[in-house]
N, C-alpha and C. Protein backbone atom coordinates (compact mmCIF):
# COMPACT_ATOMS: atom_id res chain seq x y z
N UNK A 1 27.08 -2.12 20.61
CA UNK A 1 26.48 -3.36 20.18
C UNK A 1 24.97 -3.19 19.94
N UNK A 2 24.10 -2.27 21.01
CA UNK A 2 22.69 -2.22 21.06
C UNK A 2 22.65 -1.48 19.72
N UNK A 3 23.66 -0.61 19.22
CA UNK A 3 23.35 0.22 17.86
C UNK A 3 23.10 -0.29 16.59
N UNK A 4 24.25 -1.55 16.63
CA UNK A 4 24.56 -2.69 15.43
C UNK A 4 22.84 -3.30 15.28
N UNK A 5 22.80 -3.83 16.33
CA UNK A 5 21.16 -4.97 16.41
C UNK A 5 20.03 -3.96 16.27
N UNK A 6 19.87 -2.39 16.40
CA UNK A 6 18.82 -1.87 15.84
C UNK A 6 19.12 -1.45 14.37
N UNK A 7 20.53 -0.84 14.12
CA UNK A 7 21.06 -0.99 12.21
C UNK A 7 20.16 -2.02 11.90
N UNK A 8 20.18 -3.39 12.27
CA UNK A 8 20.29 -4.55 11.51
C UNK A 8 18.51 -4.69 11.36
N UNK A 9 18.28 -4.47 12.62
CA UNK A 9 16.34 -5.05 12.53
C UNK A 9 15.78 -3.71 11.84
N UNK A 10 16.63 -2.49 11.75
CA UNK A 10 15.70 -1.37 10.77
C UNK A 10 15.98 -1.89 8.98
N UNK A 11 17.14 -2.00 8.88
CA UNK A 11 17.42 -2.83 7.72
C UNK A 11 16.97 -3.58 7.00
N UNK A 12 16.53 -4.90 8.14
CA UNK A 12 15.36 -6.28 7.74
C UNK A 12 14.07 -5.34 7.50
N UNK A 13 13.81 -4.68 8.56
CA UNK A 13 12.43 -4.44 8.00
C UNK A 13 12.18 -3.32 7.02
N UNK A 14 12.92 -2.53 6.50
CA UNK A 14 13.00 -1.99 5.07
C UNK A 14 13.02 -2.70 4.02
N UNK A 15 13.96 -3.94 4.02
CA UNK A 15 13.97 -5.01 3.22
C UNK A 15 12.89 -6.05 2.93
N UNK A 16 12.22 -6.19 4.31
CA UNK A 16 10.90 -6.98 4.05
C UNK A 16 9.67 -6.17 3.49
N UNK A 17 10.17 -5.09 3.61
CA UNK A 17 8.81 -4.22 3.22
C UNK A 17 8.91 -3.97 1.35
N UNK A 18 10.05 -3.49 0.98
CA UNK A 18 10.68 -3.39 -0.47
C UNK A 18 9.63 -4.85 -1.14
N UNK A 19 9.97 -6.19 -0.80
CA UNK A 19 9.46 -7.32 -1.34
C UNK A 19 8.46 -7.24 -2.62
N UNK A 20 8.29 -7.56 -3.62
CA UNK A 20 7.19 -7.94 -4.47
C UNK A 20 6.82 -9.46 -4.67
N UNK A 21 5.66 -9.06 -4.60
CA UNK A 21 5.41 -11.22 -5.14
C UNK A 21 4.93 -11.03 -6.54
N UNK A 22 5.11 -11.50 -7.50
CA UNK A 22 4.95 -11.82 -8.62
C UNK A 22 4.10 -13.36 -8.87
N UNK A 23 3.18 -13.63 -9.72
CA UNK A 23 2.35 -15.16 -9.96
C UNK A 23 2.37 -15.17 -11.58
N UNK A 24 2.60 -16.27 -11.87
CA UNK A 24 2.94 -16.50 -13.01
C UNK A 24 1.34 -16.73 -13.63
N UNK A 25 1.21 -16.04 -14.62
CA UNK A 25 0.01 -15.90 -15.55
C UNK A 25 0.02 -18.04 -16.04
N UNK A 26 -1.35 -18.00 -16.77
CA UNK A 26 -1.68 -19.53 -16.69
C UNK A 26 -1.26 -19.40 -18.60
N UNK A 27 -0.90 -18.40 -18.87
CA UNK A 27 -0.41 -18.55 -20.15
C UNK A 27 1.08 -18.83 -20.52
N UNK A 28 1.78 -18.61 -19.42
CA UNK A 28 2.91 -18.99 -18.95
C UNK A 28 3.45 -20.62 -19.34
N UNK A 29 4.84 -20.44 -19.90
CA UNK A 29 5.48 -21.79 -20.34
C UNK A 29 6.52 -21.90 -19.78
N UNK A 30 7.24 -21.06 -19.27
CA UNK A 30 8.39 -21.11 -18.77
C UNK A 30 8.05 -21.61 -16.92
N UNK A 31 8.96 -22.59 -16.54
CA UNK A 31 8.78 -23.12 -15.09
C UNK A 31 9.22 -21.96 -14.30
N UNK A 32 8.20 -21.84 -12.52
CA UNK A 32 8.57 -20.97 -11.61
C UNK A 32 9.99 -21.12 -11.27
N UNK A 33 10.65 -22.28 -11.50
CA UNK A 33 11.98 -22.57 -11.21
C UNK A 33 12.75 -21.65 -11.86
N UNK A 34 12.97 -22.07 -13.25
CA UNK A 34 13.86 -20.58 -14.05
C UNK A 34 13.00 -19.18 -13.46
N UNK A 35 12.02 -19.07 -13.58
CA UNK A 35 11.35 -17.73 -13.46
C UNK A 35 12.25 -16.90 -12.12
N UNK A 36 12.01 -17.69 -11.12
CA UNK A 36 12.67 -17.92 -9.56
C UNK A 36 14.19 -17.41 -9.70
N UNK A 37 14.94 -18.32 -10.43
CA UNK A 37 16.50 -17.92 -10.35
C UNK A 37 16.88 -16.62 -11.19
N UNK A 38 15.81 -16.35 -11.92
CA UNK A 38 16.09 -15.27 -12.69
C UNK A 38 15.76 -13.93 -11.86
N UNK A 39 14.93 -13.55 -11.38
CA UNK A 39 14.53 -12.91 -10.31
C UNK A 39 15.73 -12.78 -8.99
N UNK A 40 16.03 -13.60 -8.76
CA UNK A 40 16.86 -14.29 -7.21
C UNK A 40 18.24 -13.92 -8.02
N UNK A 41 18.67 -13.62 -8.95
CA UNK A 41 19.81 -13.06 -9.59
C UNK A 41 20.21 -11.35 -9.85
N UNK A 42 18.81 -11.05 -10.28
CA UNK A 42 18.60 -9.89 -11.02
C UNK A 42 18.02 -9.15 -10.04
N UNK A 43 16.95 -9.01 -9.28
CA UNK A 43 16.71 -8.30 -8.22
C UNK A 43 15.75 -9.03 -7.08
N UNK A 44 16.52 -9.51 -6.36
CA UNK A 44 15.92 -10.36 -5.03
C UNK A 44 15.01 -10.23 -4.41
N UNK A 45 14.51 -8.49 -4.43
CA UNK A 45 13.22 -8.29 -3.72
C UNK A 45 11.72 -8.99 -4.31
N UNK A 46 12.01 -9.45 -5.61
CA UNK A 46 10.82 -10.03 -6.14
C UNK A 46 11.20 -11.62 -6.30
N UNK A 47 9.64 -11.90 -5.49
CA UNK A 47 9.55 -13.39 -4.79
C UNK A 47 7.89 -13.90 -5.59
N UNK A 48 8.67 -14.57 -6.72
CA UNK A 48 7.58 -15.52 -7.22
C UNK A 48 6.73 -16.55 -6.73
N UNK A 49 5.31 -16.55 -6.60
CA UNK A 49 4.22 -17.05 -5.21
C UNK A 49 3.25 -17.48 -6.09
N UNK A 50 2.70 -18.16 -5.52
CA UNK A 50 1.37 -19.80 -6.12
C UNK A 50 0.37 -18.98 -5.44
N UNK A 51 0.83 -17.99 -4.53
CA UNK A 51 -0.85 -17.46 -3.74
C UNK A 51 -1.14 -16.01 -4.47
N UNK A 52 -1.82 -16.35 -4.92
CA UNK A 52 -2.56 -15.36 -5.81
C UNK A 52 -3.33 -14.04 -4.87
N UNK A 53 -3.93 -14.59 -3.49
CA UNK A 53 -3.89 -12.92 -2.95
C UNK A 53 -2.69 -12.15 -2.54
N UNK A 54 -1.70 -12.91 -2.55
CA UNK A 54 -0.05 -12.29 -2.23
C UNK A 54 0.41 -11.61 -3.08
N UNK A 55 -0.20 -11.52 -4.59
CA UNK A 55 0.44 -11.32 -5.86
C UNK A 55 0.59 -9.65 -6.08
N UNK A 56 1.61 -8.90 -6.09
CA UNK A 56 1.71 -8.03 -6.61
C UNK A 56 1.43 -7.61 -7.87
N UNK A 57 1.96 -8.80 -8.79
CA UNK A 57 2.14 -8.52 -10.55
C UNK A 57 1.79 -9.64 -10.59
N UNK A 58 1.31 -9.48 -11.74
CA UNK A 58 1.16 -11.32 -12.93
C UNK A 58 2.20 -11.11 -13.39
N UNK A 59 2.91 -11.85 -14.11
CA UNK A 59 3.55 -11.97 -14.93
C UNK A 59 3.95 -12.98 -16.40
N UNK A 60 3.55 -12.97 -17.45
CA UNK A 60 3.33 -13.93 -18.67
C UNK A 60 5.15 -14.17 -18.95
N UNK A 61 5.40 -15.05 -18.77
CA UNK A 61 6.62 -15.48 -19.50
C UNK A 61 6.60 -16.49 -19.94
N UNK A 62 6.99 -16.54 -21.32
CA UNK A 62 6.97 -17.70 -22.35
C UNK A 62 8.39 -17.63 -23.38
N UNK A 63 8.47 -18.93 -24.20
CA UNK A 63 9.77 -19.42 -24.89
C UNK A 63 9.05 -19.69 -25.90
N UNK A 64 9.72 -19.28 -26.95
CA UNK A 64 9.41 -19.82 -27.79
C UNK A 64 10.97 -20.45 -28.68
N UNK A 65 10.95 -21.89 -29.07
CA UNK A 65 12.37 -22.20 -29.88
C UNK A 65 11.87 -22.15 -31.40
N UNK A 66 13.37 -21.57 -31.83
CA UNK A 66 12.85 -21.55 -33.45
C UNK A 66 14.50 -22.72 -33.75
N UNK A 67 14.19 -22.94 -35.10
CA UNK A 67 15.52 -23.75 -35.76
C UNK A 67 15.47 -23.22 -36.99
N UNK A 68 16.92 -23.11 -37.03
CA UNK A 68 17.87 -22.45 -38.52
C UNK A 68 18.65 -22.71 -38.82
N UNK A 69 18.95 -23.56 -39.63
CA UNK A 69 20.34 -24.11 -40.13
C UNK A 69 20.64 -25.25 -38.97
N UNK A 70 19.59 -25.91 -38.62
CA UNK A 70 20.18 -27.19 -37.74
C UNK A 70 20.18 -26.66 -36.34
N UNK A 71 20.65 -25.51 -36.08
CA UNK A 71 20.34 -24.81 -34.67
C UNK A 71 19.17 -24.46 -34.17
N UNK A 72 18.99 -24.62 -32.76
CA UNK A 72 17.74 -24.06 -32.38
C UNK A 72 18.00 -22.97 -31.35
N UNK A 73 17.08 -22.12 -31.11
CA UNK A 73 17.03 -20.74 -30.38
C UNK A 73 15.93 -20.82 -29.45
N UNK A 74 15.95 -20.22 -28.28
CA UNK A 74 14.99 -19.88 -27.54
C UNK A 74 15.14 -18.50 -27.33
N UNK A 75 13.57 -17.62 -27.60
CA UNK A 75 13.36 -16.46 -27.90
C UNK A 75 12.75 -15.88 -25.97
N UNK A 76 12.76 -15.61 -25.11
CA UNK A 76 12.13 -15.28 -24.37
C UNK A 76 11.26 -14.28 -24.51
N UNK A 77 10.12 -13.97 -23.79
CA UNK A 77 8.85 -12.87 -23.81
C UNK A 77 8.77 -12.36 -22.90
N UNK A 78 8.39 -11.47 -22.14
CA UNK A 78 7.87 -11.03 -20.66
C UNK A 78 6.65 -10.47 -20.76
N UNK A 79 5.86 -10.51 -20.23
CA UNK A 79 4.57 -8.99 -20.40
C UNK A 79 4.08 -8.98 -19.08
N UNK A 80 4.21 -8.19 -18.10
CA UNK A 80 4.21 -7.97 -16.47
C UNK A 80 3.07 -6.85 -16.93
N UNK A 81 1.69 -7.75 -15.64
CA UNK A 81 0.60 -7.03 -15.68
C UNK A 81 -0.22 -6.99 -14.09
N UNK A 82 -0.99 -5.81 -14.14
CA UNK A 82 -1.14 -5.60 -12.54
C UNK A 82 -2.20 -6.62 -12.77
N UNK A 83 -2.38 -6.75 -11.37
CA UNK A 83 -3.23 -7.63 -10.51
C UNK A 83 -4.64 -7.50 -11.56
N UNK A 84 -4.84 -6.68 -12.07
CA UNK A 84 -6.13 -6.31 -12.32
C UNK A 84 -6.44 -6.84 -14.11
N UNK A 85 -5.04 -6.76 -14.93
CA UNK A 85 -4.73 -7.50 -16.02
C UNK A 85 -4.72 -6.46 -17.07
N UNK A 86 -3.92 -5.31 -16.70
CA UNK A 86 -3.68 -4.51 -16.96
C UNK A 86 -2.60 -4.63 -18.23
N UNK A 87 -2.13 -4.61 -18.98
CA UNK A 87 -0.76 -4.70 -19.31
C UNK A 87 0.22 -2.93 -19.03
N UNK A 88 1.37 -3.76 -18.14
CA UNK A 88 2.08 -2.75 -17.95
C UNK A 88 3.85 -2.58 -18.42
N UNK A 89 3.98 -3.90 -18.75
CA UNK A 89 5.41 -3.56 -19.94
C UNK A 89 5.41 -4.95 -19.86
N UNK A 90 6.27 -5.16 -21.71
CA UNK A 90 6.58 -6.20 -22.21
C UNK A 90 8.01 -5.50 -22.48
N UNK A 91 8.96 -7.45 -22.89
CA UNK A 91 9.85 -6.82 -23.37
C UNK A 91 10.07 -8.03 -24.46
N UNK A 92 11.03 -8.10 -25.63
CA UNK A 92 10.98 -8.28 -26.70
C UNK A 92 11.48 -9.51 -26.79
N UNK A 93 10.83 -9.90 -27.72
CA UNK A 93 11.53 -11.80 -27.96
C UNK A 93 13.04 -11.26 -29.54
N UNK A 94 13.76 -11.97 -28.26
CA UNK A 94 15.09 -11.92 -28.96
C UNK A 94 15.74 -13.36 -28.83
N UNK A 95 16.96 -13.43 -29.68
CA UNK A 95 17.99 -14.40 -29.68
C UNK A 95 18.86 -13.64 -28.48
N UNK A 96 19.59 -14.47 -27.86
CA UNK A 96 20.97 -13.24 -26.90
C UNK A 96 21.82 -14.58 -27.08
N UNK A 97 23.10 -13.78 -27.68
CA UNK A 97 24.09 -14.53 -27.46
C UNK A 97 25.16 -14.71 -25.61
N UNK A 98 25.23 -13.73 -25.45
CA UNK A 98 25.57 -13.30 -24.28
C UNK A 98 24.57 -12.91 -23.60
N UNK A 99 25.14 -13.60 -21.83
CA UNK A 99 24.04 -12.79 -21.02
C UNK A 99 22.23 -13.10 -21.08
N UNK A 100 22.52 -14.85 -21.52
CA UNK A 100 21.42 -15.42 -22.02
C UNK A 100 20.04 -14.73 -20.97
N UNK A 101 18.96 -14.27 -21.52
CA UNK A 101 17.55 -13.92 -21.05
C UNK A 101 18.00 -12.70 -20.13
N UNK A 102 19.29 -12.03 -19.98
CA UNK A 102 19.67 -10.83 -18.89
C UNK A 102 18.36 -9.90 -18.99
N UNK A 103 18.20 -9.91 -19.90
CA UNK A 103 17.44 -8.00 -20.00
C UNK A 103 15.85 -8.51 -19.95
N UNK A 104 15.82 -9.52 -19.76
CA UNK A 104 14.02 -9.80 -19.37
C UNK A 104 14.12 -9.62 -17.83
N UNK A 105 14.92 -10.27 -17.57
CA UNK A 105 14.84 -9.53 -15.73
C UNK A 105 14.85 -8.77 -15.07
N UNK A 106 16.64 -7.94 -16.19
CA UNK A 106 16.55 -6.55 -15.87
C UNK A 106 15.38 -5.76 -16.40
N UNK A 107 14.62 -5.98 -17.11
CA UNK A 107 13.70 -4.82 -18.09
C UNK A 107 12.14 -5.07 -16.59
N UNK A 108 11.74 -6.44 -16.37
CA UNK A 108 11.22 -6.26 -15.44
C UNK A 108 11.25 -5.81 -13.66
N UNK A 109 12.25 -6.03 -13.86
CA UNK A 109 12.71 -5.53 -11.95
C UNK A 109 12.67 -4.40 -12.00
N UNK A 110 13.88 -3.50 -13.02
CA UNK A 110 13.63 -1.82 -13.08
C UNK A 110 12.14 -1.48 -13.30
N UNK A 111 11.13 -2.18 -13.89
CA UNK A 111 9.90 -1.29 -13.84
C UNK A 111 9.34 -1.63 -12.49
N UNK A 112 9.41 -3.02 -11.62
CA UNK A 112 8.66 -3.54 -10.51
C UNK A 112 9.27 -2.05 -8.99
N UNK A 113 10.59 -1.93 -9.22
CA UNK A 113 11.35 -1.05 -8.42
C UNK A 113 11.09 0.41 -8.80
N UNK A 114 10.18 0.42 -9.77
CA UNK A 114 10.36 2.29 -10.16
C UNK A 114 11.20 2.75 -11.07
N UNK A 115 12.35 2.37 -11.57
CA UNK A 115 13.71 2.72 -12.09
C UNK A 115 13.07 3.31 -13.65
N UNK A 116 11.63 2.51 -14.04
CA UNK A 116 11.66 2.85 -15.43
C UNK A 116 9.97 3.30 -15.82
N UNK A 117 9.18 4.19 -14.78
CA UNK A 117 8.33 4.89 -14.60
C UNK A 117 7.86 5.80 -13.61
C-alpha cells in the first residue's frame, strides 16, 4: 500500500511540474473559454492564466469568418510566442471540415512539449 501512495505522489509531482501556462496575447479574439477546452482536450498540461508572471507562452489566437455562397467559415490562426515576444510557431488559417480547429492544438502542444523542436 505504502508503494501505491509514493507511485502516486511521484506521479503528481512529475505531472505538476510538466504544466505550462499559456496568456492570451491582447490581439487575441478568440475567448479563454474555447482557448481552455481546446488545450484541456488536446494536451492538459497546458493551463491558460490571466497572470501574466505565471505565463510560459503568449499565445495570439484569432478567427476570422469568411462567406461564400451563403455559407460562412471560420478560419482559425495560432502564433505561440515566448514571454519575451518572440515568435516561435504559427499555424495556418484553414477551413476544416472534420476535426473542427484539431491541428491548432495539436500543432501547438507538440511544440509547447518538445515533440516538434
Amino acid at each position: 500500500m505504502k508503494r501505491l501512495l509514493v507511485l502516486a505522489l511521484i506521479l503528481t509531482a512529475s505531472v505538476a511540474q510538466t504544466t505550462k501556462h499559456v496568456i492570451l496575447s491582447p490581439k487575441s479574439n478568440l475567448d479563454t473559454a474555447s482557448v481552455s477546452e481546446g488545450f484541456a482536450k488536446y494536451c492538459p498540461n497546458v493551463v491558460v492564466t490571466e497572470n501574466e508572471a505565471k505565463a510560459d507562452y503568449v499565445l495570439e489566437a484569432s478567427s476570422k469568418t469568411t462567406f461564400s455562397e451563403g455559407d460562412s467559415f471560420s478560419h482559425w490562426h495560432f502564433t505561440l510566442l515566448s514571454k519575451d515576444g518572440d515568435v516561435l510557431m504559427t499555424t495556418h488559417p484553414e477551413r476544416h471540415f472534420t476535426h473542427k480547429f484539431k491541428h491548432h492544438f495539436e500543432s501547438v502542444c507538440e511544440y509547447i512539449n518538445g515533440k516538434s523542436h
